[in-house]
C-alpha atoms as a PDB file:
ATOM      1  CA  UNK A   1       2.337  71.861  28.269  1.00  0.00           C
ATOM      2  CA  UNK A   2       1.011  73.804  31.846  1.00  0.00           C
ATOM      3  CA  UNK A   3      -0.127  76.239  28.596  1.00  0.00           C
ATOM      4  CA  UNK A   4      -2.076  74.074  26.913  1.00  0.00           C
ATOM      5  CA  UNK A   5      -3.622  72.065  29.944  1.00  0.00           C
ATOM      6  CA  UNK A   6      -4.841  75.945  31.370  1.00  0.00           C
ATOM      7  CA  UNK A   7      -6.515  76.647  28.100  1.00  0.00           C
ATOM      8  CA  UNK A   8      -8.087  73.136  28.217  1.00  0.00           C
ATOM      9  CA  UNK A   9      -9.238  73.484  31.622  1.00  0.00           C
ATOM     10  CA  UNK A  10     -10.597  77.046  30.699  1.00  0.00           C
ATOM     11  CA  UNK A  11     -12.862  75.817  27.640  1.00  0.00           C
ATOM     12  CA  UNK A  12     -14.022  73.067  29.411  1.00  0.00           C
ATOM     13  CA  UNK A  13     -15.174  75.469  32.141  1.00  0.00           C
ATOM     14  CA  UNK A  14     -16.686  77.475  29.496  1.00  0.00           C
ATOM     15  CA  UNK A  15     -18.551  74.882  27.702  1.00  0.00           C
ATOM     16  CA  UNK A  16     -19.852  73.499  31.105  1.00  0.00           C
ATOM     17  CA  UNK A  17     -21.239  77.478  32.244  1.00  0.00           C
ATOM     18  CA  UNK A  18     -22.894  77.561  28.432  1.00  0.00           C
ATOM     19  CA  UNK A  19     -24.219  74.069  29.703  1.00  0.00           C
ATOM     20  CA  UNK A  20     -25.544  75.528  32.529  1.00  0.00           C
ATOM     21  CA  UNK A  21     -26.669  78.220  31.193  1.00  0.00           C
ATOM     22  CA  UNK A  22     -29.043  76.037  28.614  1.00  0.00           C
ATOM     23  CA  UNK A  23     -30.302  73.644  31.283  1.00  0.00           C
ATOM     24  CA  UNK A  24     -31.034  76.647  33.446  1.00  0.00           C
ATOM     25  CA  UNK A  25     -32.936  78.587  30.146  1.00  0.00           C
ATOM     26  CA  UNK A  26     -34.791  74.850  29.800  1.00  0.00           C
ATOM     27  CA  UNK A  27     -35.944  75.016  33.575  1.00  0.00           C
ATOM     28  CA  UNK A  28     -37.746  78.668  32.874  1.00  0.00           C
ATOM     29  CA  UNK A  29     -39.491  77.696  29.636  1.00  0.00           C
ATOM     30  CA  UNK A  30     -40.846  74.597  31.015  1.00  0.00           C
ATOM     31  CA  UNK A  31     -42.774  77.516  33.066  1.00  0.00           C
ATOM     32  CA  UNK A  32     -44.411  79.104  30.367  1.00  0.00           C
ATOM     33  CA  UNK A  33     -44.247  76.816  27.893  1.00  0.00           C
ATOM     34  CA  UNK A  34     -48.618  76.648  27.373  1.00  0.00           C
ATOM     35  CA  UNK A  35     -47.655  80.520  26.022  1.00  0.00           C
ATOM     36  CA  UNK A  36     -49.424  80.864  23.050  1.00  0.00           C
ATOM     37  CA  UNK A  37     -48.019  83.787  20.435  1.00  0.00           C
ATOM     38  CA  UNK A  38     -50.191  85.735  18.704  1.00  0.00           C
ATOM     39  CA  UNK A  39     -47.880  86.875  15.914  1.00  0.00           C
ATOM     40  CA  UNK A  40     -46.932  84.114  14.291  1.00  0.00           C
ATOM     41  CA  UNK A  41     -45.242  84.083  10.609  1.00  0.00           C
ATOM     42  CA  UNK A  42     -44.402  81.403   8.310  1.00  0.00           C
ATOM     43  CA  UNK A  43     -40.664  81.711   9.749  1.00  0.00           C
ATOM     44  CA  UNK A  44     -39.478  79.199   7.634  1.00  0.00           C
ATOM     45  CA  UNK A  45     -39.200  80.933   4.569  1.00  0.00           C
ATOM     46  CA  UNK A  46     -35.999  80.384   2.463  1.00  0.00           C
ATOM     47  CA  UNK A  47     -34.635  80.576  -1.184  1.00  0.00           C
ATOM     48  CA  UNK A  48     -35.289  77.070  -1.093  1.00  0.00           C
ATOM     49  CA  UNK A  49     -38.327  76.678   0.099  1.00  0.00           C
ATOM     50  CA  UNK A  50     -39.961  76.077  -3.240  1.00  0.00           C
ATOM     51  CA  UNK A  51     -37.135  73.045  -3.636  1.00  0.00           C
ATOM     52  CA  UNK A  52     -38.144  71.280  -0.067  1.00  0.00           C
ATOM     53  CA  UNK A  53     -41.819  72.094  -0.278  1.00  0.00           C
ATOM     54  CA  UNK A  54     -41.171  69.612  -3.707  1.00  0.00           C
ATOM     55  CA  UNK A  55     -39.617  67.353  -2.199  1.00  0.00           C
ATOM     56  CA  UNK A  56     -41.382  67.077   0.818  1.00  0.00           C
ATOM     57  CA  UNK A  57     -44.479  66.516  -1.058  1.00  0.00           C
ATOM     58  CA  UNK A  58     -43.040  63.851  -1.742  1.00  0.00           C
ATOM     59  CA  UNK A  59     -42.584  62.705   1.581  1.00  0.00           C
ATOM     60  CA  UNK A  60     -45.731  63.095   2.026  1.00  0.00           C
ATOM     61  CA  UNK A  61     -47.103  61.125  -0.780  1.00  0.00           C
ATOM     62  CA  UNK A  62     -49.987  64.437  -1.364  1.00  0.00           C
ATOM     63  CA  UNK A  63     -51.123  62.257  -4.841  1.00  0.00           C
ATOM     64  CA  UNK A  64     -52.800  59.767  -1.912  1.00  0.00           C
ATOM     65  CA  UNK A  65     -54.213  62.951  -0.584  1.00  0.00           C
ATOM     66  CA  UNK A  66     -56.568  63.409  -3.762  1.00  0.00           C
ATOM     67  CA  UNK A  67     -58.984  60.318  -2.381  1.00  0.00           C
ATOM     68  CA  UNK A  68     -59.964  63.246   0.202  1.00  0.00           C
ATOM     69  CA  UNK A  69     -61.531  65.583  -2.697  1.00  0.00           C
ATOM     70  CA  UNK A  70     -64.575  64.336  -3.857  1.00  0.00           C
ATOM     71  CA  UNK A  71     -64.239  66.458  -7.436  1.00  0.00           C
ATOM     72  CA  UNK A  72     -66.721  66.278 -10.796  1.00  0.00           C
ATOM     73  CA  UNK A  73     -66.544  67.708 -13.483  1.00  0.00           C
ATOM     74  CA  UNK A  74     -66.680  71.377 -13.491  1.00  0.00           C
ATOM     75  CA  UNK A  75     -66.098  71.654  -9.782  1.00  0.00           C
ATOM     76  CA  UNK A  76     -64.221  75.266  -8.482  1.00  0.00           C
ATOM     77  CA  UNK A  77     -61.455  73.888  -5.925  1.00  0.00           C
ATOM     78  CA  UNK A  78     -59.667  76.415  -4.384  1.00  0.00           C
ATOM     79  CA  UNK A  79     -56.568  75.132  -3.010  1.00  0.00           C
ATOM     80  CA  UNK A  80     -55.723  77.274  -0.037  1.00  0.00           C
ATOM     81  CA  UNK A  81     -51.972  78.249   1.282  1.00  0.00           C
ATOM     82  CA  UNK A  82     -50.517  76.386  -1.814  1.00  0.00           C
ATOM     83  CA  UNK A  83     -47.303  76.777  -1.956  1.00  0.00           C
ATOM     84  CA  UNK A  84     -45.219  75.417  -4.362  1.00  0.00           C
ATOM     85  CA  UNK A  85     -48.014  74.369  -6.015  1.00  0.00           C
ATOM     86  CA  UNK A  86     -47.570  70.304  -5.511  1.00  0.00           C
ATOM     87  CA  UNK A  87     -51.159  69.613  -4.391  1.00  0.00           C
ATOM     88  CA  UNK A  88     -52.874  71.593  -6.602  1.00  0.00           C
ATOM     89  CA  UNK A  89     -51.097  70.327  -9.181  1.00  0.00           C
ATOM     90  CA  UNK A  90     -52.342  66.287  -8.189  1.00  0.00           C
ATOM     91  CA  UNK A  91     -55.844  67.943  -7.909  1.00  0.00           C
ATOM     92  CA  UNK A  92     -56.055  69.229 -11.984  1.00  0.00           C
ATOM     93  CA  UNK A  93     -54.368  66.298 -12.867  1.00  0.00           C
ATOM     94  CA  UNK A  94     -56.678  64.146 -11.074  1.00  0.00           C
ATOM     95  CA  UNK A  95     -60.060  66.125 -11.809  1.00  0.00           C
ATOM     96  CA  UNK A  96     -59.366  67.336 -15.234  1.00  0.00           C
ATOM     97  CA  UNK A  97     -62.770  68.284 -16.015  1.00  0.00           C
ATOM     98  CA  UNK A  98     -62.794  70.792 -12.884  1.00  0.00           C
ATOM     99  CA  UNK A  99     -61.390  74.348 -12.466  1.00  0.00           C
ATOM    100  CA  UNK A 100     -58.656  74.533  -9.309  1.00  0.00           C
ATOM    101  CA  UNK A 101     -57.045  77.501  -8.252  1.00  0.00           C
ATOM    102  CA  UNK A 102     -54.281  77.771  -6.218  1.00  0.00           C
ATOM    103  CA  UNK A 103     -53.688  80.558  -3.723  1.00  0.00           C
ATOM    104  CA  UNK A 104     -50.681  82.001  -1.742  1.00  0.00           C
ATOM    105  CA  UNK A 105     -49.436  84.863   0.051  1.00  0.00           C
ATOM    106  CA  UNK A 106     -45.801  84.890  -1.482  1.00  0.00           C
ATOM    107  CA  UNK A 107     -45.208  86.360  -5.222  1.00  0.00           C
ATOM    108  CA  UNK A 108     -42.252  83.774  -5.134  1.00  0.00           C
ATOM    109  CA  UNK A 109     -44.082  80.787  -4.464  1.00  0.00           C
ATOM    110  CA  UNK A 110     -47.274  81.353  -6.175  1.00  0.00           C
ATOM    111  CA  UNK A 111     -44.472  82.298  -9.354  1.00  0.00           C
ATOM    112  CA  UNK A 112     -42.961  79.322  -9.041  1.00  0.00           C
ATOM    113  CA  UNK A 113     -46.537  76.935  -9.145  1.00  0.00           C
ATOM    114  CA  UNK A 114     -47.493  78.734 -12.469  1.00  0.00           C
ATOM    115  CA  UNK A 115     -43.710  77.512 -13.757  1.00  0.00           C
ATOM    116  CA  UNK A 116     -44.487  73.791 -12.564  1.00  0.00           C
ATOM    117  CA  UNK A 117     -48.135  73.690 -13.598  1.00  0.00           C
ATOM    118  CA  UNK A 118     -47.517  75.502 -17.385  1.00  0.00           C
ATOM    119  CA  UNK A 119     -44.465  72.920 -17.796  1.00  0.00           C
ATOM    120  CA  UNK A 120     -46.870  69.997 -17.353  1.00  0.00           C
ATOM    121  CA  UNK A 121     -49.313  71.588 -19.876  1.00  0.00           C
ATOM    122  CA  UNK A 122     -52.493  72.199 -17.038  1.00  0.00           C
ATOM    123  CA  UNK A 123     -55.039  74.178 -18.472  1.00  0.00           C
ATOM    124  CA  UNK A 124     -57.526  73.614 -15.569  1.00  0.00           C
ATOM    125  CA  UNK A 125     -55.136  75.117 -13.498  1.00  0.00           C
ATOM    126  CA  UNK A 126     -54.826  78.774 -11.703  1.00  0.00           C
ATOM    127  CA  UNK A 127     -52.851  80.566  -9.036  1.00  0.00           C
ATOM    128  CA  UNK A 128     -53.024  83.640  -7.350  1.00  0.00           C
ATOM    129  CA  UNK A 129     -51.627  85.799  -4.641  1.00  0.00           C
ATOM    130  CA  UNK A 130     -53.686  86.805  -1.731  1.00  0.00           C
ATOM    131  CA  UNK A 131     -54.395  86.745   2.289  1.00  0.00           C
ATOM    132  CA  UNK A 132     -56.526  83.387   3.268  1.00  0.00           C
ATOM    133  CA  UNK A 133     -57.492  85.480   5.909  1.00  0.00           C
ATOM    134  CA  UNK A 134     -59.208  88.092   3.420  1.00  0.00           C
ATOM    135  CA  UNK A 135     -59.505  85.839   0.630  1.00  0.00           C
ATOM    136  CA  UNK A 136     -60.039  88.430  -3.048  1.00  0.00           C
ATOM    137  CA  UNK A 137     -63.007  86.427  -4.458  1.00  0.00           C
ATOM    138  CA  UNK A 138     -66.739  86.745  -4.152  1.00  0.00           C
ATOM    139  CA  UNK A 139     -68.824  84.919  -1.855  1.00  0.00           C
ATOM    140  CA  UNK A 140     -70.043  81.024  -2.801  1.00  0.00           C
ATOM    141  CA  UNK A 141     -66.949  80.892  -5.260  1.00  0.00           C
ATOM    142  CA  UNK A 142     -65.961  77.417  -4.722  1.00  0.00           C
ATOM    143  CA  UNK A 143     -67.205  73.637  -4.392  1.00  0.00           C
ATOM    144  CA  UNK A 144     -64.166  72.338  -2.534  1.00  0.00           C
ATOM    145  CA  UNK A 145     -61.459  74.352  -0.580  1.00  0.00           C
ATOM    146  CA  UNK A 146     -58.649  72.148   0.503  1.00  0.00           C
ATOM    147  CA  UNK A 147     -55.828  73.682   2.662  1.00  0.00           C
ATOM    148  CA  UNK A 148     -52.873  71.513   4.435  1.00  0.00           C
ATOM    149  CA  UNK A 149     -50.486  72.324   6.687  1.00  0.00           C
ATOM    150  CA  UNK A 150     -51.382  75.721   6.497  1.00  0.00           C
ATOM    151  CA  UNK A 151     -53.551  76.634   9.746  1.00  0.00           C
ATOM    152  CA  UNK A 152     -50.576  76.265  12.380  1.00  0.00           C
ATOM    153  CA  UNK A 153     -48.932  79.438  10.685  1.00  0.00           C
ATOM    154  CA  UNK A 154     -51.969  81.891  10.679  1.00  0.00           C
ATOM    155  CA  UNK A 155     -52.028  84.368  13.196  1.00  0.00           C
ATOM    156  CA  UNK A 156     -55.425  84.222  13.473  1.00  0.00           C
ATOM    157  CA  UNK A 157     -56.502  80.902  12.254  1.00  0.00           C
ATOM    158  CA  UNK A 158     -60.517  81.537  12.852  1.00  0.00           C
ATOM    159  CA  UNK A 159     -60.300  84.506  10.177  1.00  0.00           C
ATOM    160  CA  UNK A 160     -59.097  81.926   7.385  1.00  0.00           C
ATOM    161  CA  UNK A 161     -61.581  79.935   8.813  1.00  0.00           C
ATOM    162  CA  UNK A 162     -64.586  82.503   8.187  1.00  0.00           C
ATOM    163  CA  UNK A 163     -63.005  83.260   5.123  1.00  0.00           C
ATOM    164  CA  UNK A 164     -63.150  79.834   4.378  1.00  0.00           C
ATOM    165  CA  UNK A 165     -66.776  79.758   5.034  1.00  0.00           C
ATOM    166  CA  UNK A 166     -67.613  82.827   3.361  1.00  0.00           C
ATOM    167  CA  UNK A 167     -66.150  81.319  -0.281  1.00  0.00           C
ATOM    168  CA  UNK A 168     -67.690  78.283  -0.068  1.00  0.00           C
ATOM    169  CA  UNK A 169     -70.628  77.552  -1.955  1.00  0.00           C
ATOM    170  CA  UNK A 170     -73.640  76.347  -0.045  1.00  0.00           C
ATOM    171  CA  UNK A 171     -73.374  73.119   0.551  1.00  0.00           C
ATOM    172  CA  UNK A 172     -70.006  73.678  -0.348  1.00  0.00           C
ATOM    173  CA  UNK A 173     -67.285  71.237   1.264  1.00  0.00           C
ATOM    174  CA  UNK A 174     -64.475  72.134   2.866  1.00  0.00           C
ATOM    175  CA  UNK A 175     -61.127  69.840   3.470  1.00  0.00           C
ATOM    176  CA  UNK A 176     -58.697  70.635   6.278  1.00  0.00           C
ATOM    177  CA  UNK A 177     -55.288  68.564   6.641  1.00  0.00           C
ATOM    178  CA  UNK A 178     -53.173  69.603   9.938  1.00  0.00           C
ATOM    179  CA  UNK A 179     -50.736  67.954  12.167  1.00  0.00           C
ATOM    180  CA  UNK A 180     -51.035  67.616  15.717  1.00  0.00           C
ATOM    181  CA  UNK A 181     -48.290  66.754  17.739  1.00  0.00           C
ATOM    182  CA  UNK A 182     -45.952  68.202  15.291  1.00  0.00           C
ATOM    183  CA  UNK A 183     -42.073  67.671  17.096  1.00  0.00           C
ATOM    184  CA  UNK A 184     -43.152  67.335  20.379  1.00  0.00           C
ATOM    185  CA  UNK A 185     -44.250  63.852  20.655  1.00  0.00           C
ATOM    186  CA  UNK A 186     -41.149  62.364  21.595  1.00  0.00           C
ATOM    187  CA  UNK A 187     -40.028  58.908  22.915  1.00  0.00           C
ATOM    188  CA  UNK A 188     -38.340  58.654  25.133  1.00  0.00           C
ATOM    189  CA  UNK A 189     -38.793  62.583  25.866  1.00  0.00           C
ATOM    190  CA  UNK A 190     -34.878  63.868  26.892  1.00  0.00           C
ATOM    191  CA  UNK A 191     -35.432  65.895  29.759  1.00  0.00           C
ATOM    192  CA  UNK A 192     -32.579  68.417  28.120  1.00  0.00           C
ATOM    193  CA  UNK A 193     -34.258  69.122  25.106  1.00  0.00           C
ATOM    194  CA  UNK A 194     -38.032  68.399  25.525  1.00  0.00           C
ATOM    195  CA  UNK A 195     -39.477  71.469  27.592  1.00  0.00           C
ATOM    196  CA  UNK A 196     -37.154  73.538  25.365  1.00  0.00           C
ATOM    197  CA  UNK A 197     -38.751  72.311  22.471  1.00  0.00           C
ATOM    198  CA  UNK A 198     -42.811  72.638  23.535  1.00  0.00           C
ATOM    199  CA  UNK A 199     -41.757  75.998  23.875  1.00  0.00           C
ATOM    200  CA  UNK A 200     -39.808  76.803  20.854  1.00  0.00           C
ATOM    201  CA  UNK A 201     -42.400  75.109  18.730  1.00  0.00           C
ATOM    202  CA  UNK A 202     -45.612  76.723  20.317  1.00  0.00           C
ATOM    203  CA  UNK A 203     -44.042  79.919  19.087  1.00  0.00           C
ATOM    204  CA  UNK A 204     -43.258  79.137  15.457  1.00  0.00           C
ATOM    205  CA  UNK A 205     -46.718  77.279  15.188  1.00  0.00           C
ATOM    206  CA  UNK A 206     -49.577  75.748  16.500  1.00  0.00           C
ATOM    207  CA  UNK A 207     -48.421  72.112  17.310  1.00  0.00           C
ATOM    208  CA  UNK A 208     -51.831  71.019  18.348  1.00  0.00           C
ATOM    209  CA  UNK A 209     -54.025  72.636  15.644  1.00  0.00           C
ATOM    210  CA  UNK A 210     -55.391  69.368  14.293  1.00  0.00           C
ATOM    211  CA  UNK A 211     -57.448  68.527  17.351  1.00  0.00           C
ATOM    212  CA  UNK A 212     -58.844  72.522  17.055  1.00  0.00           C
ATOM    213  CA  UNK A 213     -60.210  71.865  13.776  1.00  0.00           C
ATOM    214  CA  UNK A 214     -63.596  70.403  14.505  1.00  0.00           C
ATOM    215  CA  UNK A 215     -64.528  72.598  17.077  1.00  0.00           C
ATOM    216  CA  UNK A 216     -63.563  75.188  14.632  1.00  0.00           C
ATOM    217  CA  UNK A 217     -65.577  74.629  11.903  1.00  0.00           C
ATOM    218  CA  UNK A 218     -68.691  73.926  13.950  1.00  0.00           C
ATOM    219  CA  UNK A 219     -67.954  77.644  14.983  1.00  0.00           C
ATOM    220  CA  UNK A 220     -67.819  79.206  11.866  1.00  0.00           C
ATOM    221  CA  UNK A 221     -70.538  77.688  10.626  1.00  0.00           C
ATOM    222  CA  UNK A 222     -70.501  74.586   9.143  1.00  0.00           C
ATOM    223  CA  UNK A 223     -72.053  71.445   9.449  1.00  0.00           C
ATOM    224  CA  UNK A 224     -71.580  67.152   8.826  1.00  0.00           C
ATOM    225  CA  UNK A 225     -68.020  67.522  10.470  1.00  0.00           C
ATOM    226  CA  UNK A 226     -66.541  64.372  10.225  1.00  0.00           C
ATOM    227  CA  UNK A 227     -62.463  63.651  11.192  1.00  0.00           C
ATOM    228  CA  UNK A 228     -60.084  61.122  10.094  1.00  0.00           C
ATOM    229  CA  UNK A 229     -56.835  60.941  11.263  1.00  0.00           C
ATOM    230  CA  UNK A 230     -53.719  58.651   9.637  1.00  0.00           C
ATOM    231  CA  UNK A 231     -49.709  58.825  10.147  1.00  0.00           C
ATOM    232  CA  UNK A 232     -47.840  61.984   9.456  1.00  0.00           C
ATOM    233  CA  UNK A 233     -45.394  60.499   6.451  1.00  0.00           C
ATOM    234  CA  UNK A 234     -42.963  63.775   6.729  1.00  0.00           C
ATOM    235  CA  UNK A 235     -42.575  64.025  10.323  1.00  0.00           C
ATOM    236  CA  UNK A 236     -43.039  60.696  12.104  1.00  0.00           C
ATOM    237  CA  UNK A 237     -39.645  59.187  12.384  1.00  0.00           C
ATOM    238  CA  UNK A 238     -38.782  55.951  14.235  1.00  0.00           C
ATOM    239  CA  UNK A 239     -35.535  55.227  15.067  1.00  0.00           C
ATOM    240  CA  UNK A 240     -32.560  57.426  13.402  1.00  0.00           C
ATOM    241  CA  UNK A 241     -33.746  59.819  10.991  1.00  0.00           C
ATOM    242  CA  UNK A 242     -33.178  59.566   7.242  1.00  0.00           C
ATOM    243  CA  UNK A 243     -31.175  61.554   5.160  1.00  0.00           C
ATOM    244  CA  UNK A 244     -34.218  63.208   2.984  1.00  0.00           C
ATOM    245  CA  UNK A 245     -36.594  64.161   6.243  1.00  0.00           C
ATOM    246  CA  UNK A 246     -33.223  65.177   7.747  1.00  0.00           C
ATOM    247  CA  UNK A 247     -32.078  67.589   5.021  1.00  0.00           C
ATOM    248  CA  UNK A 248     -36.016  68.924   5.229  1.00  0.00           C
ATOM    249  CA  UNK A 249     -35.599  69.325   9.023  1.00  0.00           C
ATOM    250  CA  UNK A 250     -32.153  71.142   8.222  1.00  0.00           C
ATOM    251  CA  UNK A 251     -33.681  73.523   5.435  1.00  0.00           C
ATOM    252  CA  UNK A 252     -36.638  74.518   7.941  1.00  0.00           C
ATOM    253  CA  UNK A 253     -34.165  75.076  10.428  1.00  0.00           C
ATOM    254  CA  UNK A 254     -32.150  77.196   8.200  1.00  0.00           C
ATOM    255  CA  UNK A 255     -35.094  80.178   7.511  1.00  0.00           C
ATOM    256  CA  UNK A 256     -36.591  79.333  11.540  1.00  0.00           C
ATOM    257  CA  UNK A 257     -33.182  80.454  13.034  1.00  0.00           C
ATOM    258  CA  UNK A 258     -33.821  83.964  13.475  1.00  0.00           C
ATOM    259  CA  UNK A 259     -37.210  83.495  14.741  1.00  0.00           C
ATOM    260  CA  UNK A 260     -35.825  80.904  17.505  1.00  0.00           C
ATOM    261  CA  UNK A 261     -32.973  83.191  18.668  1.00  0.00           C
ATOM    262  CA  UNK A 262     -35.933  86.145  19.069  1.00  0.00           C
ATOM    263  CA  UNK A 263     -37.662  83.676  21.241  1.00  0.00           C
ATOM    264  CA  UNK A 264     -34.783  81.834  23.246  1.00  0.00           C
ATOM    265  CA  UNK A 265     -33.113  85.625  23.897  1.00  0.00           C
ATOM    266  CA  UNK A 266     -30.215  84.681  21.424  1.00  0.00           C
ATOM    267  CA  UNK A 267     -28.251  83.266  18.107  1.00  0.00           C
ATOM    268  CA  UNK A 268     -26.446  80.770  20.615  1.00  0.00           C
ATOM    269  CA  UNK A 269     -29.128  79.098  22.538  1.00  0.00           C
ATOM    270  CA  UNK A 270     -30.454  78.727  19.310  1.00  0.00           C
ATOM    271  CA  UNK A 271     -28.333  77.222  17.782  1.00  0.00           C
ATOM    272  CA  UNK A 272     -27.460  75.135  20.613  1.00  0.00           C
ATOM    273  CA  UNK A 273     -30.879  73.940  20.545  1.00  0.00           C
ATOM    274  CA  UNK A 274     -31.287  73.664  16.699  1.00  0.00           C
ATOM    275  CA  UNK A 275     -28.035  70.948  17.110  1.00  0.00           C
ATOM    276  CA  UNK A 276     -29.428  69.133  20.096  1.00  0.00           C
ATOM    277  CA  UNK A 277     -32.704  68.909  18.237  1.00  0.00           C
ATOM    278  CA  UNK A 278     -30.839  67.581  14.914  1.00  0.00           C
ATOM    279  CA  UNK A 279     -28.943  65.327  17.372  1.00  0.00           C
ATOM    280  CA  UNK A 280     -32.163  63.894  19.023  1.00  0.00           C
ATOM    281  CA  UNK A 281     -33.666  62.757  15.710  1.00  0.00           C
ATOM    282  CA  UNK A 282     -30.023  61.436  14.809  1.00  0.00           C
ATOM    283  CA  UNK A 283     -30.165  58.806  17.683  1.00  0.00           C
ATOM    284  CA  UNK A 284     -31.358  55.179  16.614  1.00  0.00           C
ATOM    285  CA  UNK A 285     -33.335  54.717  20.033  1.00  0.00           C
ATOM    286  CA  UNK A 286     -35.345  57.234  19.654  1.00  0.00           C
ATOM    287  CA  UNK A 287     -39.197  57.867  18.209  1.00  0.00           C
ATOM    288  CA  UNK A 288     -41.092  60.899  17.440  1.00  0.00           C
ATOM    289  CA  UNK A 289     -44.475  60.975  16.374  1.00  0.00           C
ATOM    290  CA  UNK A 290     -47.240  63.324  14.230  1.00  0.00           C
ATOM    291  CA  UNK A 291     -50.513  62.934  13.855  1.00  0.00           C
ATOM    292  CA  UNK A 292     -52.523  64.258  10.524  1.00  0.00           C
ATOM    293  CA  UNK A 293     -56.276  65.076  11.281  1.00  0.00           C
ATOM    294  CA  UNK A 294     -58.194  65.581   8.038  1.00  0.00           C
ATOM    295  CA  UNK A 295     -61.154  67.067   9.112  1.00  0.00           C
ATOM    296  CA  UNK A 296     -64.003  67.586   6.440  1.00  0.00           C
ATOM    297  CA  UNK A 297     -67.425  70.089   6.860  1.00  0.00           C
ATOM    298  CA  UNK A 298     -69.717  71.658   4.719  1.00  0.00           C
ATOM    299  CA  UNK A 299     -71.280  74.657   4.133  1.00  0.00           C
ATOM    300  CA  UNK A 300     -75.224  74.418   5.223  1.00  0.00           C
ATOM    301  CA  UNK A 301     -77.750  75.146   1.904  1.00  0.00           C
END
C-alpha cells in the first residue's frame, strides 16, 4: 500500500512537471507566434489522403462550388492543386462541352483523379503532374483557373500567383477559394491551448491567406477583383464536433505530426497538443469558426 501510494504520488508529480512544462512552452510561443515560415510543405500528406480529400469534398459540398465558374462550351479550365481530383471532376461534369485539366504535384494523387474520372466515363477530363509555381504549359493556355485550398501550403504563394497570371488567357478569369481563420478562431479561446495553436498553425500554413488574396492579384496583375466570402462547411464547427469532420481532423493530424513535433521541439508536446486540440473541438460549449474568401480577377486584354 505505502508502494503503491509513492508511485501514485510520483506520476502525479510527473504529469504536473509535463504540465508545466506545456503551459511554460505556451507562454514562449505566444511571443513569436506572428513568425511566419518560409518553408512550408503540404505536411499533411498520408496514404489516405486521397480517401479524406473524398470525403471531405463532401463536407464541403465543392458541386455548390461550380456556380463560381462561369464555363461555355469549349472553355480550357485548369484546375490548380487538384488533388484527388473531386472538383475537377464537378467542373467536366458540369461544363461538358469544355476541356478541364487537373493539375498536382503528387504522382499519387494526380494517379488516383485519372482512376475516379475514367470510372465515371469523363472524356473532357485531364490531369497532370507539375509545380503551380512553374506551371509546364504555354502562356494564355486557359479561360478559367480555379484553385482551393491550395495557397496556404505554397512556400511562395506570389510565384503560383504569377504563374497563375502568366497561363491565363487575356481576359482570362481566375477563381481563388481560401480560408481565413482556419483553427484559430476559437470561442471561447482556452488560454491553454490557443497561443499554442496560432503558432502551430502559422507554421503548417497560412491561416489568414484569404484576406491576402485581393491584394495579391492586384499585384500580379490582374484586374475587376471582386471577393465573396460564405461559411467554411469543413471547418466551422459549433458546439461538439461530429464524427466525420472529427475523423478528417484526426487523419490531418496523423501525416502533420512530424511537422508539429519539428516545430514544438518534440513528439510529446506534440502530441500533447494534437489531444488537447482534439479535446477542444470535443467540448459541446465550444465554437470555432472559418471563413472562405472566393476571390475572382481577370487577366487585362
Amino acid at each position: 500500500m505505502i508502494r503503491e501510494r509513492r508511485e501514485s504520488r510520483h506520476s502525479g508529480t510527473a504529469a504536473l512537471g509535463q504540465s508545466q512544462t506545456y503551459c511554460a512552452y505556451v507562454s514562449i510561443f505566444s511571443l513569436i507566434v506572428g513568425f511566419q515560415m518560409s518553408d512550408r510543405v503540404y505536411a499533411i500528406h498520408t496514404d489516405e489522403e486521397c480517401e479524406r480529400l473524398e470525403a471531405q469534398a463532401l463536407l464541403a459540398g465543392v458541386s455548390d462550388h461550380v456556380r463560381h465558374i462561369p464555363a461555355q462550351p469549349g472553355t480550357r479550365i485548369l484546375d490548380a492543386g487538384c488533388g484527388s481530383g473531386s472538383m475537377a471532376r464537378e467542373i467536366a461534369k458540369a461544363a461538358p462541352g469544355s476541356i478541364v485539366v487537373g493539375i498536382d504535384l503528387r504522382d499519387k494523387y494526380v494517379d488516383y483523379a485519372r482512376r475516379r474520372a475514367e470510372a465515371e466515363g469523363l472524356r473532357n477530363l485531364t490531369f497532370e503532374t507539375g509545380d503551380v509555381r512553374e506551371l509546364p504549359f504555354a502562356d494564355g493556355a486557359f479561360d478559367i483557373i480555379w484553385t482551393k485550398y491550395l495557397l496556404q501550403w505554397v512556400a511562395d504563394p506570389m510565384r503560383a500567383m504569377h504563374e497563375f497570371a502568366r497561363v491565363l488567357k487575356p481576359g482570362g478569369l481566375l477563381v481563388s477559394v481560401n480560408f481565413d481563420g482556419f483553427a484559430v478562431t476559437n470561442e471561447p479561446p482556452d488560454p491553454a491551448i490557443q497561443p499554442m495553436a496560432e503558432f502551430v498553425f502559422n507554421g503548417l500554413v497560412d491561416p489568414f491567406i484569404g484576406r491576402k488574396m485581393a491584394g495579391m492579384c492586384r499585384d500580379c496583375g490582374l484586374m475587376d477583383i471582386d471577393a465573396k466570402m460564405e461559411t467554411d462547411r469543413v471547418f466551422t464547427v459549433i458546439g461538439k464536433i461530429d464524427l466525420e469532420r472529427r475523423r478528417n481532423w484526426e487523419i490531418q493530424w496523423s501525416g502533420a505530426r512530424a511537422r508539429t513535433a519539428e516545430l514544438l521541439g518534440s513528439e510529446a508536446l506534440a502530441d500533447a497538443f494534437i489531444e488537447k486540440f482534439i479535446a477542444y473541438q470535443d467540448r459541446p460549449d465550444t465554437a470555432t469558426y472559418c471563413t472562405l474568401y472566393i476571390v475572382s480577377a481577370r487577366k487585362p486584354f
